[in-house]
C-alpha atoms as a PDB file:
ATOM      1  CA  UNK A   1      86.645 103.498 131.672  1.00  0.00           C
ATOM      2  CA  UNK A   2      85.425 100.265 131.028  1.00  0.00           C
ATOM      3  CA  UNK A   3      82.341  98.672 132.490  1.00  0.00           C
ATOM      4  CA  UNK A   4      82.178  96.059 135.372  1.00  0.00           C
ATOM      5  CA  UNK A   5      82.328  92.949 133.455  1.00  0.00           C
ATOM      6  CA  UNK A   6      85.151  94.074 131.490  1.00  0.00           C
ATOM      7  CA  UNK A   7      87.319  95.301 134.562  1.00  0.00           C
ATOM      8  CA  UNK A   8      86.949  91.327 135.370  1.00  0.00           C
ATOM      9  CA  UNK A   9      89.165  90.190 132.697  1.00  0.00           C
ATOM     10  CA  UNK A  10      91.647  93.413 133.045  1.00  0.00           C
ATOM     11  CA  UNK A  11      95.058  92.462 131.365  1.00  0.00           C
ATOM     12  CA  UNK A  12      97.938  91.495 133.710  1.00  0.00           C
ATOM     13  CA  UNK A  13      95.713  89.897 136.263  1.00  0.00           C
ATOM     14  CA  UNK A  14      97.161  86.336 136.639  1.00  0.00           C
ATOM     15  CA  UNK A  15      95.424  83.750 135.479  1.00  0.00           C
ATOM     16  CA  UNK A  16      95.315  82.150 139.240  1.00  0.00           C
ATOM     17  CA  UNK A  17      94.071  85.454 140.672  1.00  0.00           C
ATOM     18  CA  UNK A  18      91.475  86.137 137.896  1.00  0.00           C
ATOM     19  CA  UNK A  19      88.708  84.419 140.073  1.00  0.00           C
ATOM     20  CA  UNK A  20      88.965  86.493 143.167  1.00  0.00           C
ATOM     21  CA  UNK A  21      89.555  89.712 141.318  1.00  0.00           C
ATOM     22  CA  UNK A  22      86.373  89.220 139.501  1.00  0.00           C
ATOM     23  CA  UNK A  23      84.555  88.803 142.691  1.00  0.00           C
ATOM     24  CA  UNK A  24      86.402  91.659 144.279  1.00  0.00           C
ATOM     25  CA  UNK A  25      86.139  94.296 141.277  1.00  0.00           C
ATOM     26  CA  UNK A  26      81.794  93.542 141.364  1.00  0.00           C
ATOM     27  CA  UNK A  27      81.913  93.896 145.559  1.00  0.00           C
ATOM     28  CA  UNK A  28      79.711  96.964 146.684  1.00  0.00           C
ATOM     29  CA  UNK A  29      81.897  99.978 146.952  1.00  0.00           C
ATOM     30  CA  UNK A  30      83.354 101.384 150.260  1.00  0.00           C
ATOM     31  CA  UNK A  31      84.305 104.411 151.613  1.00  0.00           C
ATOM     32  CA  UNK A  32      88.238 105.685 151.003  1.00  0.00           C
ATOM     33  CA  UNK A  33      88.757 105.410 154.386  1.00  0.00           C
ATOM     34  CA  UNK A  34      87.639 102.031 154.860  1.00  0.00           C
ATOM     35  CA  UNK A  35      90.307 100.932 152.388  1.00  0.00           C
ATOM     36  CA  UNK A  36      92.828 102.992 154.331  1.00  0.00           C
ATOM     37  CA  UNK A  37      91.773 100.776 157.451  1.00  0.00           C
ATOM     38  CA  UNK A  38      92.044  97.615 155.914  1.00  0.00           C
ATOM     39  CA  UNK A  39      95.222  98.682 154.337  1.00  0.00           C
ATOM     40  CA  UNK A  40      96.756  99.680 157.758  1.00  0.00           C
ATOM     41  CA  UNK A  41      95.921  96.864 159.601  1.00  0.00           C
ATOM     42  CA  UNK A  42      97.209  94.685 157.232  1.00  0.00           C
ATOM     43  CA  UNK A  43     100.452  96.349 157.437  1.00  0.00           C
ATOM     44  CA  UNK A  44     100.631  96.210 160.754  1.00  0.00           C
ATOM     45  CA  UNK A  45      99.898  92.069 160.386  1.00  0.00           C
ATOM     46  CA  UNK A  46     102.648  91.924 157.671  1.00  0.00           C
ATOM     47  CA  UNK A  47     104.886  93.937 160.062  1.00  0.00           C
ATOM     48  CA  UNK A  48     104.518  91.284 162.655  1.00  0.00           C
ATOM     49  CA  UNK A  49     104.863  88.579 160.130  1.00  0.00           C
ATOM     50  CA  UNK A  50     108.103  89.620 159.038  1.00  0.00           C
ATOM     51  CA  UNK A  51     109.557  90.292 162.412  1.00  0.00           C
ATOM     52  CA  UNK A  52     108.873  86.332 162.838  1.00  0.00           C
ATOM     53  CA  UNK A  53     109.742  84.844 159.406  1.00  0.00           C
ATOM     54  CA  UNK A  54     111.757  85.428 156.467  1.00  0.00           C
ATOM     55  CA  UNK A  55     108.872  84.482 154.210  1.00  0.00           C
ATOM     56  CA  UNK A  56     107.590  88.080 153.420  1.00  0.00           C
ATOM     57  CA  UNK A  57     109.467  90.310 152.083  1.00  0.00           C
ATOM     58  CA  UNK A  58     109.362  93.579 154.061  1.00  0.00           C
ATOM     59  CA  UNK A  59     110.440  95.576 151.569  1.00  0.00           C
ATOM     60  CA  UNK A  60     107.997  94.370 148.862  1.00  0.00           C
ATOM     61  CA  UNK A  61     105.013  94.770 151.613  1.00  0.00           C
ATOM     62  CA  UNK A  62     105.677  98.365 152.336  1.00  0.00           C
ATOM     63  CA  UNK A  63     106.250  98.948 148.429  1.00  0.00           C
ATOM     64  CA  UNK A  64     102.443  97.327 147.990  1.00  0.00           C
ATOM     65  CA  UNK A  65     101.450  99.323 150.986  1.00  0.00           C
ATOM     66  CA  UNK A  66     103.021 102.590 149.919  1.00  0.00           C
ATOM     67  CA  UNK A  67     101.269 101.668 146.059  1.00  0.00           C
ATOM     68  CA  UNK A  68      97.637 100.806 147.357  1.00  0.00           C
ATOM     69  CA  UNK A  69      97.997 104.030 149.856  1.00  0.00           C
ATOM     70  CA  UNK A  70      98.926 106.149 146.958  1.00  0.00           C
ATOM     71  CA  UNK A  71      95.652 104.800 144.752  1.00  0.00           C
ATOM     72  CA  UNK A  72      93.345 105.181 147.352  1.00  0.00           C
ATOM     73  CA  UNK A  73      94.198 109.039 148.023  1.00  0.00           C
ATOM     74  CA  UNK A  74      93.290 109.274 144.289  1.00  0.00           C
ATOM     75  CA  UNK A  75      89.811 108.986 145.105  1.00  0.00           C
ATOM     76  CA  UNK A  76      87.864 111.859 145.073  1.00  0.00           C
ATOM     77  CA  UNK A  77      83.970 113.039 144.696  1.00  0.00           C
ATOM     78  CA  UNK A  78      84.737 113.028 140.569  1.00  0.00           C
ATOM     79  CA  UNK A  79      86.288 109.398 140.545  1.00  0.00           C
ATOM     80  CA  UNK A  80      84.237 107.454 137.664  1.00  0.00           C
ATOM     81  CA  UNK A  81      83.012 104.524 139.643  1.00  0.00           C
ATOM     82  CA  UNK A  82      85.096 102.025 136.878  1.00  0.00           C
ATOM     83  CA  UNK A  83      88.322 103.525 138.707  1.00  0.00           C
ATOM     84  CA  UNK A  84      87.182 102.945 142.169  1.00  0.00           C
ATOM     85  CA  UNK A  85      86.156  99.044 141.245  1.00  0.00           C
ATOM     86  CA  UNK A  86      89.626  98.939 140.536  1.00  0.00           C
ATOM     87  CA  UNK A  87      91.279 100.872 142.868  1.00  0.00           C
ATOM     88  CA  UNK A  88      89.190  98.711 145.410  1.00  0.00           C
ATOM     89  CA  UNK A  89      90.052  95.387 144.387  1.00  0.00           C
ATOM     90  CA  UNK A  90      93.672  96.067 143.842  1.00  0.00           C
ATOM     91  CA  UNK A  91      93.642  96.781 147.307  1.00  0.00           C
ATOM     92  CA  UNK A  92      91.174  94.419 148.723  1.00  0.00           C
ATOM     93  CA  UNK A  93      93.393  91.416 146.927  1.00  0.00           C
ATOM     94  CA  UNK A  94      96.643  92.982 148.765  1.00  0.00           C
ATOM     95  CA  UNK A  95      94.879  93.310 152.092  1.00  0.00           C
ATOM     96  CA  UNK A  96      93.553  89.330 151.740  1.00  0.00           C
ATOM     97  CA  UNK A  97      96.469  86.686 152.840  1.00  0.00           C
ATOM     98  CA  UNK A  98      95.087  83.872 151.461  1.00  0.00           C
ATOM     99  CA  UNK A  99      94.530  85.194 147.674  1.00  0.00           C
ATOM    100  CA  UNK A 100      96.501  83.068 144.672  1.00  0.00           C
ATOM    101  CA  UNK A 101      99.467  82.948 146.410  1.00  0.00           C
ATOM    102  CA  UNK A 102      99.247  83.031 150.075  1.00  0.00           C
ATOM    103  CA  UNK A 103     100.933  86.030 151.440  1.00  0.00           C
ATOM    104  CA  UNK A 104     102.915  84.412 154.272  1.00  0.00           C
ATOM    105  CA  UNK A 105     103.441  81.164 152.746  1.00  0.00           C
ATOM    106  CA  UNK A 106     106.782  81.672 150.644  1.00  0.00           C
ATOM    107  CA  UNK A 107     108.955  84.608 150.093  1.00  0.00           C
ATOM    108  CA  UNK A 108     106.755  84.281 146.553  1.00  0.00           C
ATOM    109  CA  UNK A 109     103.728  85.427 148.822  1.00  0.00           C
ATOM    110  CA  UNK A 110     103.232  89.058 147.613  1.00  0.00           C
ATOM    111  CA  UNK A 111     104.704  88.589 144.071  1.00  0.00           C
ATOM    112  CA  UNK A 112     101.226  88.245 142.395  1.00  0.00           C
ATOM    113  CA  UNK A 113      99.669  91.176 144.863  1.00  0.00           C
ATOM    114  CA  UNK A 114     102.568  93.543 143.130  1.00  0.00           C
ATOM    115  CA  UNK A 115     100.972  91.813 139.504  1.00  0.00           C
ATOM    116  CA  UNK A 116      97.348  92.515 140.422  1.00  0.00           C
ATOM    117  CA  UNK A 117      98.191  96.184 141.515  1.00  0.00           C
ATOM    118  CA  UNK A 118     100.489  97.064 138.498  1.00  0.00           C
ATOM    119  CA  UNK A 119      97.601  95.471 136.193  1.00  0.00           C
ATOM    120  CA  UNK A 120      95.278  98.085 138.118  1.00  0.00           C
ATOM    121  CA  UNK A 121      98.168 100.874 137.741  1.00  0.00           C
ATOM    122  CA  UNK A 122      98.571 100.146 134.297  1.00  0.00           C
ATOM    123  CA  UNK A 123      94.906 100.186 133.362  1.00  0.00           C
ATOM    124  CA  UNK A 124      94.501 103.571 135.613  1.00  0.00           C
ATOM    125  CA  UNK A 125      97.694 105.380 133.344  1.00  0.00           C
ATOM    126  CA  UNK A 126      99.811 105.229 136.216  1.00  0.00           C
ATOM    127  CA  UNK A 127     102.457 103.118 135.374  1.00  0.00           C
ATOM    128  CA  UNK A 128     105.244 104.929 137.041  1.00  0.00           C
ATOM    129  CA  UNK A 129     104.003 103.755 139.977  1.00  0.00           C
ATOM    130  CA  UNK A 130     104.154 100.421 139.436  1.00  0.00           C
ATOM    131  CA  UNK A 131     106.213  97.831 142.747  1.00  0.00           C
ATOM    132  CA  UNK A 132     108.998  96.125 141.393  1.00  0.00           C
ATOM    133  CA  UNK A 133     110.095  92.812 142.493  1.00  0.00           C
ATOM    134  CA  UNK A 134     112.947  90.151 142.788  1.00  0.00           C
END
């Protein structure tokens, strides 16, 4: 796995996003179920969102949900700390609204969350769970 200042230029990260991810991928590591916290209230927020406007996209929230979910149950006692950076900051960029593209301010919102978290899938050789969109 690579080391911390090469997981900050990881291929596939947009070039808008590139900034935050750095910062996110060098943040001190938390717990698993921190992540799954942060990850459920933000669902909850995009749930609420979408019930008021047809700027997100509920389907493509649930499929980022669903994807960052899946990563972070991947994390075990063994997990090199290199795959945890990234597992992290894939899901600490979905979790932020205001990242490169704001979450809830076009039906855009989530499209580069889905690229930052099938840049981390692909780096992490798990492609086949990568989130499709439009």
């Amino acid at each position: 796995m690579a080391e911390q200042s090469e997981l900050g230029d990881l291929p596939g990260i947009p070039e808008a996003a590139r900034a935050l991810w750095r910062r996110l991928v060098s943040e001190p590591l938390a717990a698993p179920q921190e992540l799954l916290r942060e990850l459920r209230a933000y669902q909850r927020a995009l749930g609420e969102r979408s019930r008021l406007s047809d700027e997100v996209d509920p389907a493509l929230a649930r499929a980022l949900a669903d994807g960052c979910t899946r990563l972070v149950s991947t994390i075990g006692p063994a997990t090199p700390e290199a795959e945890r950076r990234v597992i992290q900051a894939a899901v600490r960029y979905f979790v932020l609204e205001d990242d490169a593209e704001g979450d809830f301010d076009s039906v855009i919102g989530l499209d580069d969350d889905a690229e930052v978290l099938n840049a981390a899938l692909r780096h992490l050789g798990r492609e086949a769970w990568s989130v499709q969109t439009r």
